[in-house]
PDB file of N, CA and C in Angstrom:
ATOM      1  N   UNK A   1       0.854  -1.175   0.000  1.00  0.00           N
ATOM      2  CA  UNK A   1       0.000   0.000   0.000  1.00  0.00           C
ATOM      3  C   UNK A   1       0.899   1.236   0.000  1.00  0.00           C
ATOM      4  N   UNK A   2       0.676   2.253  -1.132  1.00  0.00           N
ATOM      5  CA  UNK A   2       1.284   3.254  -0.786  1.00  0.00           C
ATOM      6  C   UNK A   2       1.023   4.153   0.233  1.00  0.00           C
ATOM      7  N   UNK A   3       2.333   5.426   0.290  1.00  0.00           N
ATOM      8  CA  UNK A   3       1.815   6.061   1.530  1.00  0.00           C
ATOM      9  C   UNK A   3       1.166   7.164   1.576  1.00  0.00           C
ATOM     10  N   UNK A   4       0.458   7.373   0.314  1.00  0.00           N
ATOM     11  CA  UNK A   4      -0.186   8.669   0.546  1.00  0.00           C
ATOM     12  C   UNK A   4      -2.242   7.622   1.387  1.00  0.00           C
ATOM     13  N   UNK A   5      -2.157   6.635   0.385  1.00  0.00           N
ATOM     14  CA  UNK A   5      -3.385   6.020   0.548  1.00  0.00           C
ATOM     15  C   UNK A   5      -3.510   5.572   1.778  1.00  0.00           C
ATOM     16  N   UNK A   6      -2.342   4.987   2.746  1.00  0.00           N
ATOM     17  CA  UNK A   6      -2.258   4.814   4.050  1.00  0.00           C
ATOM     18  C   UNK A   6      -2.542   5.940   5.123  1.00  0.00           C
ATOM     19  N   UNK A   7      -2.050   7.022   4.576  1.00  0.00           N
ATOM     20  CA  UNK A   7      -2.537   8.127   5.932  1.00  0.00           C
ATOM     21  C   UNK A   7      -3.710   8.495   5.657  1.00  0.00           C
ATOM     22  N   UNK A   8      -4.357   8.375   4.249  1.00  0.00           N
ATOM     23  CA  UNK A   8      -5.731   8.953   3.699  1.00  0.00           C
ATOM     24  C   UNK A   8      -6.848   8.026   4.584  1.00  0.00           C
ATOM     25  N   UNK A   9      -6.198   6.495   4.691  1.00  0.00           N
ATOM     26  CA  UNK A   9      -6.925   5.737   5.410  1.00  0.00           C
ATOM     27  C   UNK A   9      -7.287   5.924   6.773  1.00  0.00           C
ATOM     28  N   UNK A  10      -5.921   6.284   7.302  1.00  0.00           N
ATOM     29  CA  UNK A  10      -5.501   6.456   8.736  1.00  0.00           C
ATOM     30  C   UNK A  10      -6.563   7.513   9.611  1.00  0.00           C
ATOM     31  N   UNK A  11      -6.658   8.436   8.312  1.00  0.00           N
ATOM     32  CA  UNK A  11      -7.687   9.790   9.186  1.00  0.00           C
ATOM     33  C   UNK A  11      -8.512   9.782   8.686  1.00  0.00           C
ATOM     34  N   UNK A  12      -9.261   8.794   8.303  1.00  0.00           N
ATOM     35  CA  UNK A  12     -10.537   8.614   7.524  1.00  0.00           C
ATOM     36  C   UNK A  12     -10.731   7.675   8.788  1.00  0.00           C
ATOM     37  N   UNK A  13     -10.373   7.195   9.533  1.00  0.00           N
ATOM     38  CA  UNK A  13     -10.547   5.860  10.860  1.00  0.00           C
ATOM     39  C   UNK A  13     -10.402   7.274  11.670  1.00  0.00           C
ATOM     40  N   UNK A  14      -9.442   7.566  11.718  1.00  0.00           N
ATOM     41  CA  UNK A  14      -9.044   8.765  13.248  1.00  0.00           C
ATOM     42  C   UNK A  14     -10.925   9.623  12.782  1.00  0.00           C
ATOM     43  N   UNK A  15     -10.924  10.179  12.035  1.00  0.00           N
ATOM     44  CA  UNK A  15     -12.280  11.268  12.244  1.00  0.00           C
ATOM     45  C   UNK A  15     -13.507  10.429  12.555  1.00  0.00           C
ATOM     46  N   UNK A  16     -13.945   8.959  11.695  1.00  0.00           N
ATOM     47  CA  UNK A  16     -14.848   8.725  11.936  1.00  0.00           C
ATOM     48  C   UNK A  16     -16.377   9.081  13.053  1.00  0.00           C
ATOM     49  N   UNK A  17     -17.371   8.831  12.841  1.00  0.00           N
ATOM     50  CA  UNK A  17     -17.870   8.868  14.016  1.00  0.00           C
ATOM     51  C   UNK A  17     -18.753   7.698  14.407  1.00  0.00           C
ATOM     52  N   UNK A  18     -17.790   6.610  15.067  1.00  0.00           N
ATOM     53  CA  UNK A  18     -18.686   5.564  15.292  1.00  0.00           C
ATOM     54  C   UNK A  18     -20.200   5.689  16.051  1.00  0.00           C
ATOM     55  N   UNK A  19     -21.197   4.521  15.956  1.00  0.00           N
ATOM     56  CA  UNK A  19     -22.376   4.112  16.152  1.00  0.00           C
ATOM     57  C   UNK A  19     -22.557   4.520  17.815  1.00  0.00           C
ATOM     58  N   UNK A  20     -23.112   5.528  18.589  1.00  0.00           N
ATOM     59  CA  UNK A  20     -22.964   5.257  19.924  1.00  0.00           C
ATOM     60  C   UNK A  20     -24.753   4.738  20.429  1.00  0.00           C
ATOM     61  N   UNK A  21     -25.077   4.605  21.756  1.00  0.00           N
ATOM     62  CA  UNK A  21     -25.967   3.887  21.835  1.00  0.00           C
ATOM     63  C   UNK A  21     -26.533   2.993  22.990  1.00  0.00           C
ATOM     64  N   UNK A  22     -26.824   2.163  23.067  1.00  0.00           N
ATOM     65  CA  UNK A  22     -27.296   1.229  24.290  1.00  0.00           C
ATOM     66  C   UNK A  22     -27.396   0.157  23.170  1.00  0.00           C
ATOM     67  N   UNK A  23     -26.276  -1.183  23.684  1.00  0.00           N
ATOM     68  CA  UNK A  23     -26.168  -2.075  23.546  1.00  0.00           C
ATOM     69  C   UNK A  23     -27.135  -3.466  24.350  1.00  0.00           C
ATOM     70  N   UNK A  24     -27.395  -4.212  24.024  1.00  0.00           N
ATOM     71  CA  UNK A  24     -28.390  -5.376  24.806  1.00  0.00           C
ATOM     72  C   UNK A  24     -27.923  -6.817  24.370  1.00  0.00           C
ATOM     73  N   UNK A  25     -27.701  -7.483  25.275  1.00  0.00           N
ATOM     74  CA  UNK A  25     -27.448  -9.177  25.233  1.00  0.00           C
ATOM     75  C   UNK A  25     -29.039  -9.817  25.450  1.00  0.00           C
ATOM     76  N   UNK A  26     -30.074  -9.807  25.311  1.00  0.00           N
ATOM     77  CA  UNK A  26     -31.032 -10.473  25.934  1.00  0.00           C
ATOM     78  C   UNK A  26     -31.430 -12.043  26.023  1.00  0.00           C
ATOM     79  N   UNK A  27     -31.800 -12.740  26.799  1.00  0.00           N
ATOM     80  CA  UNK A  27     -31.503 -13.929  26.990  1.00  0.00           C
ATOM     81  C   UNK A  27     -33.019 -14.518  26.767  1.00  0.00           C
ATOM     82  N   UNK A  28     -33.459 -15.230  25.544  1.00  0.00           N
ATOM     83  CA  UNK A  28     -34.354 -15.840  25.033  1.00  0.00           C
ATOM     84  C   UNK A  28     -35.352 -16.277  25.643  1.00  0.00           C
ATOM     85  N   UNK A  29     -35.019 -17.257  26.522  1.00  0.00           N
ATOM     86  CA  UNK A  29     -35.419 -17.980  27.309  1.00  0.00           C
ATOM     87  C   UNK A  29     -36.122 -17.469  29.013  1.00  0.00           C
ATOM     88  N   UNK A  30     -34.986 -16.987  29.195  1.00  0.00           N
ATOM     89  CA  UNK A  30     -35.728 -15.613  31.191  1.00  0.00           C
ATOM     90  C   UNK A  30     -36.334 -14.464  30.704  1.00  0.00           C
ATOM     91  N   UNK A  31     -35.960 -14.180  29.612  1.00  0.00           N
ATOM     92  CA  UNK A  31     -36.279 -12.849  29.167  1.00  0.00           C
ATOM     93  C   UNK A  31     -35.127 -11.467  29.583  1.00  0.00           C
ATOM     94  N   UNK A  32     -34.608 -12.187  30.454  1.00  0.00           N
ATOM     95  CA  UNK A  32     -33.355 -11.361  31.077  1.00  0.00           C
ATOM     96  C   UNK A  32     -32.965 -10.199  30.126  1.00  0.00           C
ATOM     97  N   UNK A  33     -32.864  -9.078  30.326  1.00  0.00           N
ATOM     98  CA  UNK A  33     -31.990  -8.160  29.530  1.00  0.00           C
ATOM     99  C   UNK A  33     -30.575  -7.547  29.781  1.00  0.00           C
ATOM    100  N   UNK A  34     -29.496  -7.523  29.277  1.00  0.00           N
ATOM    101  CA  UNK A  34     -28.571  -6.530  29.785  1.00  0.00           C
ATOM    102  C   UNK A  34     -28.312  -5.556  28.911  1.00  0.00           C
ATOM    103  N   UNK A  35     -27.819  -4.536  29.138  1.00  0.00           N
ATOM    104  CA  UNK A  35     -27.723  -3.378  28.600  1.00  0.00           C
ATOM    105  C   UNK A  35     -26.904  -2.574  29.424  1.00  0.00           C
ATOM    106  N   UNK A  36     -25.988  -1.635  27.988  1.00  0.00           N
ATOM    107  CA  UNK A  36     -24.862  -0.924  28.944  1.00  0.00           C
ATOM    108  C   UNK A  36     -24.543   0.171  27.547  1.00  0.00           C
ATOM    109  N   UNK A  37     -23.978   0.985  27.862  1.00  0.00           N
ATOM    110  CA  UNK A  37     -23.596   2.068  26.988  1.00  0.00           C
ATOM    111  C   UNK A  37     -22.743   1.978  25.928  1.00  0.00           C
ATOM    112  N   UNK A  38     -22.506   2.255  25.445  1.00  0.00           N
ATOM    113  CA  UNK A  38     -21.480   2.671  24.064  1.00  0.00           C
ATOM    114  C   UNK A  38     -21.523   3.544  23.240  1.00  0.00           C
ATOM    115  N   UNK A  39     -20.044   3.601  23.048  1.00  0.00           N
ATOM    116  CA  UNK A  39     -19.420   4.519  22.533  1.00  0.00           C
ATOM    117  C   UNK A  39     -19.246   4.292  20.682  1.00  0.00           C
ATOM    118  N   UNK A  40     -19.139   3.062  20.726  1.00  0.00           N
ATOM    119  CA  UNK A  40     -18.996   2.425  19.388  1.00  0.00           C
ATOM    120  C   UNK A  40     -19.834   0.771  19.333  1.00  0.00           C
ATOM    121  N   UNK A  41     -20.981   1.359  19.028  1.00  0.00           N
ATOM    122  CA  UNK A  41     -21.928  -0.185  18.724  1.00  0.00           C
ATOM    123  C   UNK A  41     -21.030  -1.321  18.545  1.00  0.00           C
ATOM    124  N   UNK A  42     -20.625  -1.671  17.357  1.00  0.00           N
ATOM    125  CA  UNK A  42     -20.219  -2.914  16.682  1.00  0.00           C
ATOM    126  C   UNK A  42     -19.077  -3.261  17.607  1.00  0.00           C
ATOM    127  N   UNK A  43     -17.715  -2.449  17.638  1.00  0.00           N
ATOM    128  CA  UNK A  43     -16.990  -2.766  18.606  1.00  0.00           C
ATOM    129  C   UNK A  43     -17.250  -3.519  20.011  1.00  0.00           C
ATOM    130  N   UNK A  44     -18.207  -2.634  21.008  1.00  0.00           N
ATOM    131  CA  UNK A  44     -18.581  -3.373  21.958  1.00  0.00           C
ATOM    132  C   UNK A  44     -19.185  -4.658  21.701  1.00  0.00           C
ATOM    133  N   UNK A  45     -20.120  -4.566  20.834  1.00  0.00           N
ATOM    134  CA  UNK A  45     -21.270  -6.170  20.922  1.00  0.00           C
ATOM    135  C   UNK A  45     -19.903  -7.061  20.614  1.00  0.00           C
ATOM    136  N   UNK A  46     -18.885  -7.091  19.451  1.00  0.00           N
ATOM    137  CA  UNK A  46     -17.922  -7.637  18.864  1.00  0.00           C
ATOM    138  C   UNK A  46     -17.062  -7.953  20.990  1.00  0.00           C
ATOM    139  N   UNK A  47     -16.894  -7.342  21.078  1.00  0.00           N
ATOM    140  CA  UNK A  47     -15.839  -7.448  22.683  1.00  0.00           C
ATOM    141  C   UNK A  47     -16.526  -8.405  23.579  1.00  0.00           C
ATOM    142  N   UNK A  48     -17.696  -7.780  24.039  1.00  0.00           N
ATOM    143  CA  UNK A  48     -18.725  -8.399  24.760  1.00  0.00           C
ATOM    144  C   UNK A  48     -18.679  -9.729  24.805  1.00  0.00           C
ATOM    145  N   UNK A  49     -18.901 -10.152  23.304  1.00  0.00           N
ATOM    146  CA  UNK A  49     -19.479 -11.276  22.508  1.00  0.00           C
ATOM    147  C   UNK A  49     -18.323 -12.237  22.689  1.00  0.00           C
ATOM    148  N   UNK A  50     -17.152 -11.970  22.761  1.00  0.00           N
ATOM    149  CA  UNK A  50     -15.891 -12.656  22.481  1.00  0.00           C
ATOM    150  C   UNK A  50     -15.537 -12.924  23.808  1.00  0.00           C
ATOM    151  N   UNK A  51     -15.785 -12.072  24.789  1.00  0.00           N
ATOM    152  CA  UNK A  51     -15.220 -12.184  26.232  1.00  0.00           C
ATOM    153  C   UNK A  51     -15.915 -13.286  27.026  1.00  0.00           C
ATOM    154  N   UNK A  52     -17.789 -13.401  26.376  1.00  0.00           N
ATOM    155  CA  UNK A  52     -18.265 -14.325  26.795  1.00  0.00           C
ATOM    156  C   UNK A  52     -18.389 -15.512  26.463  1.00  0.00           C
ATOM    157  N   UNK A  53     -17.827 -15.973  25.451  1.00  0.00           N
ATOM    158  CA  UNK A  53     -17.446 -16.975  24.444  1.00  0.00           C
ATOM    159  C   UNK A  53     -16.350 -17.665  25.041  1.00  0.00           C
ATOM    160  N   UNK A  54     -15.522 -16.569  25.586  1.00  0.00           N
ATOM    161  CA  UNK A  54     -13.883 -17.345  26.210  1.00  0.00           C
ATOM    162  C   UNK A  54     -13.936 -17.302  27.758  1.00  0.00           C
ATOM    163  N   UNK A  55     -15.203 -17.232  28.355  1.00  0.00           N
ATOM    164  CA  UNK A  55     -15.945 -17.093  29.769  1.00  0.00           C
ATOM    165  C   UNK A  55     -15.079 -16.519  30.250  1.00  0.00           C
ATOM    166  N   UNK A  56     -14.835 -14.697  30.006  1.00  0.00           N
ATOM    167  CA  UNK A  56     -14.189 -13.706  30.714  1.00  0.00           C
ATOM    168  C   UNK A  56     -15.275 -12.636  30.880  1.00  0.00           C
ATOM    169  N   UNK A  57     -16.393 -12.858  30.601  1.00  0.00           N
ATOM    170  CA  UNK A  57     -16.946 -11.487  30.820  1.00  0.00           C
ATOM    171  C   UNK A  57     -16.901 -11.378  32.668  1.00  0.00           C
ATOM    172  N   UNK A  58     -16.927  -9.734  32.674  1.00  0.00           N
ATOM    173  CA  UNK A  58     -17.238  -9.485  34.050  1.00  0.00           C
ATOM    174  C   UNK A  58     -18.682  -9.572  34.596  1.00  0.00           C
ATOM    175  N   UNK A  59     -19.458  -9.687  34.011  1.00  0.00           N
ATOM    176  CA  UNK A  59     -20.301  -9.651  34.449  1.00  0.00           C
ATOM    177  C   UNK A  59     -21.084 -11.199  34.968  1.00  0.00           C
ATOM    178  N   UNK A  60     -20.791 -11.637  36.228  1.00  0.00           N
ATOM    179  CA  UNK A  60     -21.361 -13.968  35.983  1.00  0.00           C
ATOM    180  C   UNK A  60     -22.224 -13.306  36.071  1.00  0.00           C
ATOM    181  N   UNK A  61     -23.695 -13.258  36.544  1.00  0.00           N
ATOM    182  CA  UNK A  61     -24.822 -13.563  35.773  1.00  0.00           C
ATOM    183  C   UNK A  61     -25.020 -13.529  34.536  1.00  0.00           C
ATOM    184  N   UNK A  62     -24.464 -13.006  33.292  1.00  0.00           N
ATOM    185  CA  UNK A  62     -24.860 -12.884  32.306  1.00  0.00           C
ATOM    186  C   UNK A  62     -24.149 -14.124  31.329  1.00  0.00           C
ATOM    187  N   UNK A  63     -22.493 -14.402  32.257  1.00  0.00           N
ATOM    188  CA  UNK A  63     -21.373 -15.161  31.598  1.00  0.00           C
ATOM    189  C   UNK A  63     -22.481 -16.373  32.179  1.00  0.00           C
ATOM    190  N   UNK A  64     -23.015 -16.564  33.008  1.00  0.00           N
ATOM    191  CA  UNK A  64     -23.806 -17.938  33.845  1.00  0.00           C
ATOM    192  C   UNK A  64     -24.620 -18.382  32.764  1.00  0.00           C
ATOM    193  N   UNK A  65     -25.662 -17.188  32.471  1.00  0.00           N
ATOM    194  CA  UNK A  65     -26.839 -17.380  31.231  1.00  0.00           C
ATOM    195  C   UNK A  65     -25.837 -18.110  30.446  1.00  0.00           C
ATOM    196  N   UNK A  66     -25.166 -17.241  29.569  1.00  0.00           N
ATOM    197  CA  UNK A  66     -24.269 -17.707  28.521  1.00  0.00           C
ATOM    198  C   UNK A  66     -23.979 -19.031  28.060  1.00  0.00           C
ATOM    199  N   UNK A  67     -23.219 -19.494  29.264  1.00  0.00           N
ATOM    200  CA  UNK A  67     -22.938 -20.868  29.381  1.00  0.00           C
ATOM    201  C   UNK A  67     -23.670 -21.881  29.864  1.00  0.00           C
ATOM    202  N   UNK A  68     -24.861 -21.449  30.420  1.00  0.00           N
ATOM    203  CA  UNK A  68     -26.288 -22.292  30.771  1.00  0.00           C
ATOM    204  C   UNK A  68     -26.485 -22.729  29.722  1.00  0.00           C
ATOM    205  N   UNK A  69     -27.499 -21.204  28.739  1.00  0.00           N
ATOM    206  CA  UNK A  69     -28.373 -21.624  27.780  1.00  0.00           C
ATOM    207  C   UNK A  69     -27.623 -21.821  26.357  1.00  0.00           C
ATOM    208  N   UNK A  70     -26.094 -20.608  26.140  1.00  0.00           N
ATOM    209  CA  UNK A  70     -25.497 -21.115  25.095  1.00  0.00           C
ATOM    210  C   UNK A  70     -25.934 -19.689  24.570  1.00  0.00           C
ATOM    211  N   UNK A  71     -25.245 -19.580  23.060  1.00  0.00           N
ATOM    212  CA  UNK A  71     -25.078 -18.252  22.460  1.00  0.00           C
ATOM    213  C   UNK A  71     -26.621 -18.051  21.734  1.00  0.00           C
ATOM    214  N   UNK A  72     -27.284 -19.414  21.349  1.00  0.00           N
ATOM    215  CA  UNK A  72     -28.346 -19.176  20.277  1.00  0.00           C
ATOM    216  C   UNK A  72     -29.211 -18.933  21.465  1.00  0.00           C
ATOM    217  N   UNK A  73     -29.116 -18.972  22.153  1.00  0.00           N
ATOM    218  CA  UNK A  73     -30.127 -18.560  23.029  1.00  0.00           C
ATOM    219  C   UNK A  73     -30.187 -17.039  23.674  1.00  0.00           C
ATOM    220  N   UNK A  74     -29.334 -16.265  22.739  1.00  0.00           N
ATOM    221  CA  UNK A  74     -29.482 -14.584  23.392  1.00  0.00           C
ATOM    222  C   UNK A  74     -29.509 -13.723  21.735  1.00  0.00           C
ATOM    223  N   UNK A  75     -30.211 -12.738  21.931  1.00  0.00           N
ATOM    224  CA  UNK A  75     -30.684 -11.782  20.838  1.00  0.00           C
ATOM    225  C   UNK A  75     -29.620 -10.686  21.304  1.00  0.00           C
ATOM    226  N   UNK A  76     -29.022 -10.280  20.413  1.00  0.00           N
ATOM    227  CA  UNK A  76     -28.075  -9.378  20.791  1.00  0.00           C
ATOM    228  C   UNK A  76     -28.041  -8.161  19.633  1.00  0.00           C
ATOM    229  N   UNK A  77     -28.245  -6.979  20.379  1.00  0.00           N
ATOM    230  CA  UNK A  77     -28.253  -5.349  19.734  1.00  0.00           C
ATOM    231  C   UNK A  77     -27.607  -4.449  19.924  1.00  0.00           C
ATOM    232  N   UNK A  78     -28.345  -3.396  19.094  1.00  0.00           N
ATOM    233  CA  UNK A  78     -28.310  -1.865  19.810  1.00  0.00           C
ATOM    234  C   UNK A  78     -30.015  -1.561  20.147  1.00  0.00           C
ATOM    235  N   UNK A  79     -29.974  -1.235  21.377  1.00  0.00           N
ATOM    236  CA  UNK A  79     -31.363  -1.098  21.598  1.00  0.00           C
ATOM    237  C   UNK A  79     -31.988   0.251  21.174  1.00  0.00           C
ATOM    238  N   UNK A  80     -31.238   1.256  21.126  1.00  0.00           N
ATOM    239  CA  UNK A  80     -31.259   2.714  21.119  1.00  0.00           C
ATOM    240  C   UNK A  80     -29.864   3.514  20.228  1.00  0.00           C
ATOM    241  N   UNK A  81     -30.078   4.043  19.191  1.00  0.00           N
ATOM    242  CA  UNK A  81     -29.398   4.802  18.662  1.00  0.00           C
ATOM    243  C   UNK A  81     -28.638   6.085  19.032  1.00  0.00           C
ATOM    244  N   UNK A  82     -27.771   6.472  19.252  1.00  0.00           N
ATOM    245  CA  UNK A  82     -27.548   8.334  20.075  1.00  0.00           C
ATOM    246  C   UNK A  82     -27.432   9.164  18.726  1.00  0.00           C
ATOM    247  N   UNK A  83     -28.279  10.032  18.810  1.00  0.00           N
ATOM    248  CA  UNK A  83     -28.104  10.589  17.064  1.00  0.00           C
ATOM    249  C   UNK A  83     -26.384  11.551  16.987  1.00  0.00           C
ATOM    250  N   UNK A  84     -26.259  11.504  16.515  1.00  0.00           N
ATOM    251  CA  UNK A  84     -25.043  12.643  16.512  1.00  0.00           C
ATOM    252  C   UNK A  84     -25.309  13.823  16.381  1.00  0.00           C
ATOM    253  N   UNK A  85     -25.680  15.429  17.193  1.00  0.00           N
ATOM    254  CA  UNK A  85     -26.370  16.580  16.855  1.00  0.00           C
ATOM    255  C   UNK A  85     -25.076  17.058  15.693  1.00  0.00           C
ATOM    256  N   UNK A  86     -25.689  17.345  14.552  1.00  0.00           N
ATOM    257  CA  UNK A  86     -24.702  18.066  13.174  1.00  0.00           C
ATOM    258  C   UNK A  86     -24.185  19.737  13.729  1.00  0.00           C
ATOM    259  N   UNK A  87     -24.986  20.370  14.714  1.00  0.00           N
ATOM    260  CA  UNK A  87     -24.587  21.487  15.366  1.00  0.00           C
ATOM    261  C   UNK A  87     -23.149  21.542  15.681  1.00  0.00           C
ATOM    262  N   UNK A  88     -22.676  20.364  16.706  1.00  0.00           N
ATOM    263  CA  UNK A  88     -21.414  20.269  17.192  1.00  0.00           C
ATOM    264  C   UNK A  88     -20.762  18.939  17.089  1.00  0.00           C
ATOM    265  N   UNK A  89     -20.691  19.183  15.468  1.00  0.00           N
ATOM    266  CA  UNK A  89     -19.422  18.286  14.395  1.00  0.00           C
ATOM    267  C   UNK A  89     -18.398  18.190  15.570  1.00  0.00           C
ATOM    268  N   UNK A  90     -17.461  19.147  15.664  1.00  0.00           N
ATOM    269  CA  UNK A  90     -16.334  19.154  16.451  1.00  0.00           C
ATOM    270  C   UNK A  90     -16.398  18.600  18.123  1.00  0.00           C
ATOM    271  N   UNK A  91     -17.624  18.277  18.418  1.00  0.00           N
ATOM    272  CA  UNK A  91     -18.221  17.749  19.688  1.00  0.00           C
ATOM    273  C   UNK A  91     -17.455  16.335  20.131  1.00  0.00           C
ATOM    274  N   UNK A  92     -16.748  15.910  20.772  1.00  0.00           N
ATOM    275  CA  UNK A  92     -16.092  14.937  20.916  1.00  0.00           C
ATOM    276  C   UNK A  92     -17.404  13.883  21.807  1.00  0.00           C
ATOM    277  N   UNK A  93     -17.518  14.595  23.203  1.00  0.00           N
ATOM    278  CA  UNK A  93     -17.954  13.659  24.230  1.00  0.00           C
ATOM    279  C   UNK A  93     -19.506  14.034  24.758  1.00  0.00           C
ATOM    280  N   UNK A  94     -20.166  12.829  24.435  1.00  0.00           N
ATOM    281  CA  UNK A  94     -21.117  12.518  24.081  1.00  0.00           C
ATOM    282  C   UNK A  94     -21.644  11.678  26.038  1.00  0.00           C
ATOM    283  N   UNK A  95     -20.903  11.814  26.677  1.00  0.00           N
ATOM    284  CA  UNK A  95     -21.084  10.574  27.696  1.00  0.00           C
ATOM    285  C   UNK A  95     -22.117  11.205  28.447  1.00  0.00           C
ATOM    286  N   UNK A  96     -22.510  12.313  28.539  1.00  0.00           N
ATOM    287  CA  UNK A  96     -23.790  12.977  29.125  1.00  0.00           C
ATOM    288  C   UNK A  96     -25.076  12.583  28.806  1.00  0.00           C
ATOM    289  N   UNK A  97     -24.918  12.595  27.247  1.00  0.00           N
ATOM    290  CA  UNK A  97     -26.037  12.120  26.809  1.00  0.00           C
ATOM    291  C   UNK A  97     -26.354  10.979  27.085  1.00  0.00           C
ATOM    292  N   UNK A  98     -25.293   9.531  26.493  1.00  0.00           N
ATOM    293  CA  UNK A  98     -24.829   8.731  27.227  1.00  0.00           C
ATOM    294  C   UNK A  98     -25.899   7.834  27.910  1.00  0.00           C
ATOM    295  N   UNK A  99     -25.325   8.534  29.506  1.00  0.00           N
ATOM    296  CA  UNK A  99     -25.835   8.170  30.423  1.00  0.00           C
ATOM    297  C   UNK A  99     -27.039   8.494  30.671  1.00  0.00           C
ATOM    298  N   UNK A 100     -27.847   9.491  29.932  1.00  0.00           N
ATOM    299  CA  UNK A 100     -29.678  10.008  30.150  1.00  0.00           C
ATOM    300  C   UNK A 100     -30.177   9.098  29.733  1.00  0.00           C
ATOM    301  N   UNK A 101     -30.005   8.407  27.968  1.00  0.00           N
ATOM    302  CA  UNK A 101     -30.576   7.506  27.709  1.00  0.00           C
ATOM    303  C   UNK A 101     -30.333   6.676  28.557  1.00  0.00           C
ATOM    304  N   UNK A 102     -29.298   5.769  28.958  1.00  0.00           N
ATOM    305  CA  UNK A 102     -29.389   4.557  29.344  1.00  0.00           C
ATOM    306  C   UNK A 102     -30.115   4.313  30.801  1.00  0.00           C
ATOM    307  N   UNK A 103     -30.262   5.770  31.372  1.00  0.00           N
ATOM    308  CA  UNK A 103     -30.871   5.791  32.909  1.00  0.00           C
ATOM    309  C   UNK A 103     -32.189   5.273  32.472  1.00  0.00           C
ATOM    310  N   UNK A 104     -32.962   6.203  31.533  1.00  0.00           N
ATOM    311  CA  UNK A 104     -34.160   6.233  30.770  1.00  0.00           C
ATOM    312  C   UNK A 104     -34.438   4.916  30.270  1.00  0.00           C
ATOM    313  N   UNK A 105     -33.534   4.215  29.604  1.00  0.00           N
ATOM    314  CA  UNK A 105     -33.928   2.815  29.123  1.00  0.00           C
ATOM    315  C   UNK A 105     -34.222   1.478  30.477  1.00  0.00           C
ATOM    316  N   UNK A 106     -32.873   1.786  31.775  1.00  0.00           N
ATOM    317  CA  UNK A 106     -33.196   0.772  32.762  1.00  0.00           C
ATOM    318  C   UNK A 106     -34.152   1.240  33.201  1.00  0.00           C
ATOM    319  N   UNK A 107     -34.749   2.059  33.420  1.00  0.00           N
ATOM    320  CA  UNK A 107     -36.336   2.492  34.070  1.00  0.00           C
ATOM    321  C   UNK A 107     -37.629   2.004  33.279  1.00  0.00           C
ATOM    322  N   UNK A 108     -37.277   2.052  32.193  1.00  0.00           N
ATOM    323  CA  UNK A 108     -38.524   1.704  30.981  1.00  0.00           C
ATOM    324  C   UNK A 108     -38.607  -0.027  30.698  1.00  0.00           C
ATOM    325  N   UNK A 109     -37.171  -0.527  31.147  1.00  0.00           N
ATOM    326  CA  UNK A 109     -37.462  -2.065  30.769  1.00  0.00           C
ATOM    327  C   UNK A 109     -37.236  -2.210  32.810  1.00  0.00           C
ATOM    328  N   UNK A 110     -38.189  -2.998  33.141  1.00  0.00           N
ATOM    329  CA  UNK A 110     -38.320  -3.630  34.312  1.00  0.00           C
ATOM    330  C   UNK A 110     -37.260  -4.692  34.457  1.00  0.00           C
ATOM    331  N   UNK A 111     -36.774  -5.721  33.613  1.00  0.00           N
ATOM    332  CA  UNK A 111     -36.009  -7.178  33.719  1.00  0.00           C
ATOM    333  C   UNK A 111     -34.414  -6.401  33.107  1.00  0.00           C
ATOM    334  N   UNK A 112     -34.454  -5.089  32.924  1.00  0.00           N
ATOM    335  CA  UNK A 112     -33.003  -4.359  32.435  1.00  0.00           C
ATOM    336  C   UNK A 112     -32.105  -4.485  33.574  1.00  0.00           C
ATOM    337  N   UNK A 113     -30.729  -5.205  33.319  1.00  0.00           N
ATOM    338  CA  UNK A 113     -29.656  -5.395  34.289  1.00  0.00           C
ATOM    339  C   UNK A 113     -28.504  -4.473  33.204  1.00  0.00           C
ATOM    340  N   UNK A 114     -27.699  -4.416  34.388  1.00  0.00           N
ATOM    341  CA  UNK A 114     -26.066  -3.554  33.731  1.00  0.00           C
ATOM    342  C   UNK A 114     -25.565  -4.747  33.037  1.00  0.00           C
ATOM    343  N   UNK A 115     -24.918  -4.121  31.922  1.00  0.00           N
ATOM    344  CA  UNK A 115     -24.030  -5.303  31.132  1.00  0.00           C
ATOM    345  C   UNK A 115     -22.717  -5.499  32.303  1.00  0.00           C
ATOM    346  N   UNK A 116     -22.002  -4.205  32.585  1.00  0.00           N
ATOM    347  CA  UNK A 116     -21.207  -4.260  33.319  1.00  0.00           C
ATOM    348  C   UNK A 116     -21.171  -3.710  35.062  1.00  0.00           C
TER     349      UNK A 116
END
């Protein structure tokens, strides 16, 4: 790869603005939900997903489900989108918002547990 196309790449990744949101593992079977914040959708579910696969998540109740019922047995998302306001492009941190939704979402689902 040349190097003009490599840094073109490089800050085309550095600016991005990944997916942020409320993520959910939900468990088929209890109905169980977890849910936890993010910063970057795909990344987290991708981490999450892998940590509980290699039974490291922090969280045992959810690593317990996991390995109870098994992977086909959980629906896994973004439950909630965070829009990006176009006002403040240059806006880095978003964790205010963040945290309103996700207060707002464990209040609205009754069986909602922390991912972490």
């Amino acid at each position: 790869m040349d190097e003009n196309r490599k840094k073109k790449l490089l800050l085309k990744y550095k600016y991005r603005k990944p997916e942020m949101g409320i993520i959910y593992f939900k468990c088929i079977s209890t109905g169980d939900i977890f849910i936890g914040i993010s910063k970057d959708t795909k990344a987290d579910i991708n981490s999450s997903s892998f940590k509980l696969g290699c039974n490291l998540h922090s969280n045992h109740k959810l690593q317990k489900m996991w390995n109870d019922n098994g992977m086909d047995d959980f629906e896994i998302g973004v439950l909630e989108v965070l829009p990006y306001d176009e006002k403040d492009k240059d806006k880095d941190d978003y964790t205010k918002e963040l945290e309103s939704l996700y207060e707002r979402k464990l209040r609205s689902l009754p069986n909602a547990r922390r991912i972490k």
